[in-house]
C-alpha atoms as a PDB file:
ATOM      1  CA  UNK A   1     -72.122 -26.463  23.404  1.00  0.00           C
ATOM      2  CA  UNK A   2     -74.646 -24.022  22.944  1.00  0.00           C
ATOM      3  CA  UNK A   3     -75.487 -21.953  19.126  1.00  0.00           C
ATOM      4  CA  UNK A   4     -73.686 -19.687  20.037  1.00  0.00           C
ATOM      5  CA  UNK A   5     -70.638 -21.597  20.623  1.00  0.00           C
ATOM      6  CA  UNK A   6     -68.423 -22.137  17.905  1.00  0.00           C
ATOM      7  CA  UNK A   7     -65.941 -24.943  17.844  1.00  0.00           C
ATOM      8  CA  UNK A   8     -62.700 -24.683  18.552  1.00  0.00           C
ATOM      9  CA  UNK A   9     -60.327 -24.579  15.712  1.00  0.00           C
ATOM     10  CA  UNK A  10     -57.447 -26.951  15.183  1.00  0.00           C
ATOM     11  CA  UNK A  11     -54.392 -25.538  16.045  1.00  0.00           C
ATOM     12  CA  UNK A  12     -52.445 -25.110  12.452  1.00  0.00           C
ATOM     13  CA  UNK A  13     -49.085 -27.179  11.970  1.00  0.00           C
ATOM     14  CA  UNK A  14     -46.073 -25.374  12.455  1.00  0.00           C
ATOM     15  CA  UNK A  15     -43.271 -25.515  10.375  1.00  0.00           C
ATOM     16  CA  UNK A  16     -40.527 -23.528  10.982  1.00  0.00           C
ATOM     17  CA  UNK A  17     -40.650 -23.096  14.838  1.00  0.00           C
ATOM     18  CA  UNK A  18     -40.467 -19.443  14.568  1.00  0.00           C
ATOM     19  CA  UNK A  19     -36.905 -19.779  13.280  1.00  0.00           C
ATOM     20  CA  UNK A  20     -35.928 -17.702  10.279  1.00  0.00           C
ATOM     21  CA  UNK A  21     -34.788 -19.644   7.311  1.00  0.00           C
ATOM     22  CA  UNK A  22     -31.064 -18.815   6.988  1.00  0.00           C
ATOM     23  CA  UNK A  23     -30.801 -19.134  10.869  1.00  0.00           C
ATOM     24  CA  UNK A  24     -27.872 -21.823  10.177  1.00  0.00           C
ATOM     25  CA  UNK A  25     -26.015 -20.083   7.345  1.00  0.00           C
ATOM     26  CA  UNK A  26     -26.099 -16.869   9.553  1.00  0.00           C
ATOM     27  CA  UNK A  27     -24.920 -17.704  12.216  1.00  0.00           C
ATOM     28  CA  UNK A  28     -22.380 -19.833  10.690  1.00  0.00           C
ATOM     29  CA  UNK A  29     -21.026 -16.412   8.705  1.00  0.00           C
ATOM     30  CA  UNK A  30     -20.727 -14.787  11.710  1.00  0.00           C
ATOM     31  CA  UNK A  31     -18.423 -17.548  13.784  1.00  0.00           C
ATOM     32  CA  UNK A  32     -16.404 -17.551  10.809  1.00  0.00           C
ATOM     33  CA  UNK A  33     -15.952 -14.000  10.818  1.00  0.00           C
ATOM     34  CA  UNK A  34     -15.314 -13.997  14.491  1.00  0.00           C
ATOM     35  CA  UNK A  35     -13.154 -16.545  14.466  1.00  0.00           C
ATOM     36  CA  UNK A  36     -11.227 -14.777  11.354  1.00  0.00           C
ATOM     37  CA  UNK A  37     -10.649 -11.339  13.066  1.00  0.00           C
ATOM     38  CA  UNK A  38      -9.697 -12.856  15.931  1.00  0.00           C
ATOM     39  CA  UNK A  39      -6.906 -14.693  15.019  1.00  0.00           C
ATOM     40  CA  UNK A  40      -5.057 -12.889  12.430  1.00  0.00           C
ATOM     41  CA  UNK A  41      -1.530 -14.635  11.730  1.00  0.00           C
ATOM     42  CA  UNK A  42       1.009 -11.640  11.185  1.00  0.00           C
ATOM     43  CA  UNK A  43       3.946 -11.930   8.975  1.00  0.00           C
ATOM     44  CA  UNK A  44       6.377  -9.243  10.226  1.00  0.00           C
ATOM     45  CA  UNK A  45       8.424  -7.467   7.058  1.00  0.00           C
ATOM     46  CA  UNK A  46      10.478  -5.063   9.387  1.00  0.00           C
ATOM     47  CA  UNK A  47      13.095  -2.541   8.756  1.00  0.00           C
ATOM     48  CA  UNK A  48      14.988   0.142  10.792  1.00  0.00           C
ATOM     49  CA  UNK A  49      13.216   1.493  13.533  1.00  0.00           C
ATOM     50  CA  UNK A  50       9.834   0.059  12.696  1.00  0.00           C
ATOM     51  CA  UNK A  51      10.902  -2.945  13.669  1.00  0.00           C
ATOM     52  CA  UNK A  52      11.810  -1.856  17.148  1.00  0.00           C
ATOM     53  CA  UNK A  53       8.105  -0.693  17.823  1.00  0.00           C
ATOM     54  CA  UNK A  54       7.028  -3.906  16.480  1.00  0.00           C
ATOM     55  CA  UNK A  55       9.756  -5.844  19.240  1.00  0.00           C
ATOM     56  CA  UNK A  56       8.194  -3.540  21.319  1.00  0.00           C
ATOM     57  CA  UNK A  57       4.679  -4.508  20.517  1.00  0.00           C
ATOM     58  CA  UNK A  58       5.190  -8.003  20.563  1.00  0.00           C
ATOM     59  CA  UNK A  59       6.659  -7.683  24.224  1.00  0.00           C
ATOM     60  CA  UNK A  60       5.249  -8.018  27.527  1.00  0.00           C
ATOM     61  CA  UNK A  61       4.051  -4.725  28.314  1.00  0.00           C
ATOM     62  CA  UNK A  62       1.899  -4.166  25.151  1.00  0.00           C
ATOM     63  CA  UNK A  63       0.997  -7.878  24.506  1.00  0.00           C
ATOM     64  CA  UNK A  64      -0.268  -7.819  20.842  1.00  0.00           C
ATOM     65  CA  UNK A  65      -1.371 -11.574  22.154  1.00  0.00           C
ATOM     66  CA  UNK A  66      -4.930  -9.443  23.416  1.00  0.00           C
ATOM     67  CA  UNK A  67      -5.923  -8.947  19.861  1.00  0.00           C
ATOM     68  CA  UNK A  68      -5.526 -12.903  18.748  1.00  0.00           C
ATOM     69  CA  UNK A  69      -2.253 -11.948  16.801  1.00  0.00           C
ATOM     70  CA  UNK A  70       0.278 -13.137  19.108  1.00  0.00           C
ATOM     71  CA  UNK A  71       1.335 -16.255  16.165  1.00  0.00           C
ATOM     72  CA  UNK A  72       3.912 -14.479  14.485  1.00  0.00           C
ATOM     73  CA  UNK A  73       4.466 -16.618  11.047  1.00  0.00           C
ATOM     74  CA  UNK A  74       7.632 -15.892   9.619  1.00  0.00           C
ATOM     75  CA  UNK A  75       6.837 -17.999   6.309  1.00  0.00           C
ATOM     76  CA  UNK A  76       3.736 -16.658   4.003  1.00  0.00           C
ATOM     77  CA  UNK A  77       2.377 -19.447   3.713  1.00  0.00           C
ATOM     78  CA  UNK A  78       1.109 -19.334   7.148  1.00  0.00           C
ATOM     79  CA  UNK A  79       0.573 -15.662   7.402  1.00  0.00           C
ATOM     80  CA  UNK A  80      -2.965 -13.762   6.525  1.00  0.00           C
ATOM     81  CA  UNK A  81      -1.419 -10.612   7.879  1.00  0.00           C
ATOM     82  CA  UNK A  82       1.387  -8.726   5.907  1.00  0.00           C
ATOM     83  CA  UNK A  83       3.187  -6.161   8.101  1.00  0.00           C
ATOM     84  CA  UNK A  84       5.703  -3.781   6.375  1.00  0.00           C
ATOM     85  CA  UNK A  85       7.445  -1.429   8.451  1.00  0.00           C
ATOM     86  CA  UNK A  86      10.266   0.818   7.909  1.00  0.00           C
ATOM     87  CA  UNK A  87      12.421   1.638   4.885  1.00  0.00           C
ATOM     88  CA  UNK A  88      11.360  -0.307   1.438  1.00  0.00           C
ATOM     89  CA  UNK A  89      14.104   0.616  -1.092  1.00  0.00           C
ATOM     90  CA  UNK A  90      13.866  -0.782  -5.421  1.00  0.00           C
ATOM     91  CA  UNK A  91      15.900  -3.786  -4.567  1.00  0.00           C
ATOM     92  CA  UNK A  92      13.762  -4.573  -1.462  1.00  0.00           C
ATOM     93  CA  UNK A  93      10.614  -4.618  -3.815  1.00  0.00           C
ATOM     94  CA  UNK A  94      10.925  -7.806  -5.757  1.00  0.00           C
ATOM     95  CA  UNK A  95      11.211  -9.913  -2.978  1.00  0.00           C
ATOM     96  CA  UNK A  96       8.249  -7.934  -0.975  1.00  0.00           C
ATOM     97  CA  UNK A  97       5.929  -8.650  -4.005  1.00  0.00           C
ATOM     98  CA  UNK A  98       7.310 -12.569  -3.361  1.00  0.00           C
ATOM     99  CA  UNK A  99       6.314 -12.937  -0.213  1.00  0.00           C
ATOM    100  CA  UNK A 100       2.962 -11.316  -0.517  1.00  0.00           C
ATOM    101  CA  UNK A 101       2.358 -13.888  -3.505  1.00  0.00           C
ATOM    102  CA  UNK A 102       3.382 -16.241  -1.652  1.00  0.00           C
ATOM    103  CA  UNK A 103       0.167 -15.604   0.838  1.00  0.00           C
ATOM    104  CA  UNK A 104      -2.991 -17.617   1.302  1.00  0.00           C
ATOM    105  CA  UNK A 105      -6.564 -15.517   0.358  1.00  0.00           C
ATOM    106  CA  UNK A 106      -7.818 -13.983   2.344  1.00  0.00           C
ATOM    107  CA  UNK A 107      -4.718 -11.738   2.782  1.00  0.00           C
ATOM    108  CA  UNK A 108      -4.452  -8.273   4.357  1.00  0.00           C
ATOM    109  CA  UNK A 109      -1.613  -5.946   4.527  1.00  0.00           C
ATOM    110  CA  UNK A 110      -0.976  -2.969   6.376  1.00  0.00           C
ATOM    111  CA  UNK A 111       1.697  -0.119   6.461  1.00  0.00           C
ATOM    112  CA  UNK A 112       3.274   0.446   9.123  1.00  0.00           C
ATOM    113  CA  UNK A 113       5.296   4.405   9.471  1.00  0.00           C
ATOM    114  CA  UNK A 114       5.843   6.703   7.215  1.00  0.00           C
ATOM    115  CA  UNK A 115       8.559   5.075   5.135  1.00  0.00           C
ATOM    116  CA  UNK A 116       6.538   1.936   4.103  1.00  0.00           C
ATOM    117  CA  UNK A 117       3.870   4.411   3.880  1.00  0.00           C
ATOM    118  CA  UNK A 118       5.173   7.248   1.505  1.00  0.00           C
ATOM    119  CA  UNK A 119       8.783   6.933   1.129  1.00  0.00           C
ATOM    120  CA  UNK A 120       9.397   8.772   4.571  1.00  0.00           C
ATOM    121  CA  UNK A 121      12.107  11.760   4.638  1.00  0.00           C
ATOM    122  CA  UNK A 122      14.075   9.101   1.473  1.00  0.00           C
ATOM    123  CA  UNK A 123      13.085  11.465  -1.294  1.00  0.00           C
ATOM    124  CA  UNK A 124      15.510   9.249  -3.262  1.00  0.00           C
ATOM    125  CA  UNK A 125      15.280   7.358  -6.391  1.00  0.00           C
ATOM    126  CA  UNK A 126      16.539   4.017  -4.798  1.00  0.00           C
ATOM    127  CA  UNK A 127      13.507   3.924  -2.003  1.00  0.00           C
ATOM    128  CA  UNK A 128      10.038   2.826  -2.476  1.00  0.00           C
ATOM    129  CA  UNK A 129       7.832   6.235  -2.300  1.00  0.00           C
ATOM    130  CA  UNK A 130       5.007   4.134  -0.612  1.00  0.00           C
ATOM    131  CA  UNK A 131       4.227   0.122  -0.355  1.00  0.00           C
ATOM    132  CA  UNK A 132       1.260   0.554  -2.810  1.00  0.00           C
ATOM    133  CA  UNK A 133       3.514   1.243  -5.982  1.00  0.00           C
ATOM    134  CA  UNK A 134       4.157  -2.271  -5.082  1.00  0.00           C
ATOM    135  CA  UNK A 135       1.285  -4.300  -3.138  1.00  0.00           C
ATOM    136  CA  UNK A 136      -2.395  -3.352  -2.220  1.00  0.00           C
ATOM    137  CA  UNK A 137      -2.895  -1.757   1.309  1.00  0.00           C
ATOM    138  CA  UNK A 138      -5.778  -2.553   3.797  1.00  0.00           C
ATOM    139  CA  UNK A 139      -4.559   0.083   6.329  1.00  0.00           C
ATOM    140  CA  UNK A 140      -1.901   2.860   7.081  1.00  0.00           C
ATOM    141  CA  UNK A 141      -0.815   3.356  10.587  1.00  0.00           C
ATOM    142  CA  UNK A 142       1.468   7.267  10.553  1.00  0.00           C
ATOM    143  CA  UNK A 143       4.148   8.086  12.589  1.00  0.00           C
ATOM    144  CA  UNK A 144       7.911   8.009  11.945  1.00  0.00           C
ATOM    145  CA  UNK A 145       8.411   5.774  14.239  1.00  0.00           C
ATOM    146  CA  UNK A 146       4.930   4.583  15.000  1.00  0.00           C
ATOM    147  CA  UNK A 147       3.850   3.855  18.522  1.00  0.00           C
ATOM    148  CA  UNK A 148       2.702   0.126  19.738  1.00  0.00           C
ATOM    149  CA  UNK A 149      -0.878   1.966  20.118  1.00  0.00           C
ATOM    150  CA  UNK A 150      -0.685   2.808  16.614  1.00  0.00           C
ATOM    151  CA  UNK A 151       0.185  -0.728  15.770  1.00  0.00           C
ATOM    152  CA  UNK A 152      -2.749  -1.754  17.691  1.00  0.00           C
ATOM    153  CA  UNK A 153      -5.506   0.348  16.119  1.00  0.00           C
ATOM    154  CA  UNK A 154      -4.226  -0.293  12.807  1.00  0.00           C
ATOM    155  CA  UNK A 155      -5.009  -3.544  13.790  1.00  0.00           C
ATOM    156  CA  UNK A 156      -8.104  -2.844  14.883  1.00  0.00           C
ATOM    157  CA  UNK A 157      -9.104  -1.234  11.599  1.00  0.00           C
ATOM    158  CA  UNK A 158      -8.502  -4.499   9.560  1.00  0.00           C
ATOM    159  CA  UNK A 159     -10.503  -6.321  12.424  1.00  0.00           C
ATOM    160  CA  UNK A 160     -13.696  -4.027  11.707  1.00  0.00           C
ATOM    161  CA  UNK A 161     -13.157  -4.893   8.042  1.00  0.00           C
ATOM    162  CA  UNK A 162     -13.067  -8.876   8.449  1.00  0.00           C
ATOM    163  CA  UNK A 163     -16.362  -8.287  10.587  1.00  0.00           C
ATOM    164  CA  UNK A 164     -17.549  -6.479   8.506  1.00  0.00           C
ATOM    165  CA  UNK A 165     -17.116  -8.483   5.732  1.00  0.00           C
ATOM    166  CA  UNK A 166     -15.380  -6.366   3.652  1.00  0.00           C
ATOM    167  CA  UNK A 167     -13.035  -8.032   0.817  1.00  0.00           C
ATOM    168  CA  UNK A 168      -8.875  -7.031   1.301  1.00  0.00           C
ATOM    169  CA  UNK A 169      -7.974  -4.183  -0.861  1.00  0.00           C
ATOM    170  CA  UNK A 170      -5.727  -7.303  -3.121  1.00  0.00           C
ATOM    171  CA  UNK A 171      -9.814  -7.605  -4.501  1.00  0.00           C
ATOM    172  CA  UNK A 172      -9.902  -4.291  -6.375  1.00  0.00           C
ATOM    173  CA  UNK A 173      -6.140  -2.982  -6.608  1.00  0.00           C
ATOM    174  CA  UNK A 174      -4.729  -2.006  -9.252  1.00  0.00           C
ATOM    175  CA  UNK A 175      -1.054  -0.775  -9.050  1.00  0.00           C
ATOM    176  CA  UNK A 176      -0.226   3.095  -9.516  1.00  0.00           C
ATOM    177  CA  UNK A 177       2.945   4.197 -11.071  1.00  0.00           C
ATOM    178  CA  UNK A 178       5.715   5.159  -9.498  1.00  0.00           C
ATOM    179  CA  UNK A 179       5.671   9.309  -8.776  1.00  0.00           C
ATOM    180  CA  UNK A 180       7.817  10.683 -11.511  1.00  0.00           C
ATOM    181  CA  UNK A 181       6.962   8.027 -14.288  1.00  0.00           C
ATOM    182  CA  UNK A 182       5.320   9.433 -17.565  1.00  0.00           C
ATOM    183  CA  UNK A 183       3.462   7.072 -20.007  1.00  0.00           C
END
């Protein structure tokens, strides 16, 4: 070694392999948010002509099976999904509020046509003018009756929001009053 020459310098320890320190707990929110979105169980709540498109969705030709939903529960217990579709009249809406009770957290619902969503054409006083007099609502899908696409992006929709992360609309709802009710 000449003056000029310095030593070499020991190389300094590594600890943490150049991997960041939540690396684990990362990754593992992200397989469990995968694994969530992709394998919603729906619970089917069908009325009227609603529940044809659904029949229809659940069939061969649409295949709901290629979005992970294709475990229909038909007990709450086993459901995370809540599908209402169709007509919802006053002495429906006990038992609806059951059943979504009845549900394991995380639970997500979504409205499917224009009668669970508003009260349809029934501008009545014994039907439901929209679900969410009743239950919280994750996502609203029109059409009177809606199509199996519809179904499918509606479905889509609460997929983005488990991936997302986002909480179920059951996390901040509060119910409104029925149209037509004074305090």
């Amino acid at each position: 070694m000449g003056s000029s020459e310095r030593p070499p310098k020991p190389a300094p320890e590594r600890t943490d392999w150049g991997i960041p320190e939540n690396w684990l707990t990362t990754k593992l929110d992200f397989f469990v948010k995968w694994a969530r979105k992709n394998s919603l169980w729906p619970m089917p709540f069908m009325t009227a002509c609603c529940g044809i498109e659904f029949m229809a969705a659940a069939g061969s030709h649409y295949d709901i099976s290629r979005y992970g939903s294709e475990v229909l529960r038909y007990s709450p217990r086993q459901a995370d999904l809540l599908i209402i579709g169709g007509t919802v009249t006053d002495k429906m809406a006990p038992i609806l509020k059951t059943i979504y009770d009845q549900m394991p957290e995380p639970k997500w619902v979504m409205a499917m046509g224009v009668c669970a969503s508003s009260g349809g054409f029934y501008r009545a006083y014994h039907v439901v003018q929209g679900i969410d007099e009743i239950i919280p609502v994750d996502v609203y899908v029109p059409g009177c009756p809606p199509t199996p696409e519809g179904l499918f992006h509606g479905l889509l929709l609460i997929q983005k929001k488990i991936a997302r992360g986002e909480k179920p609309a059951s996390a901040t709802w509060k119910p409104r009053k029925p149209l037509g009710v004074e305090e």
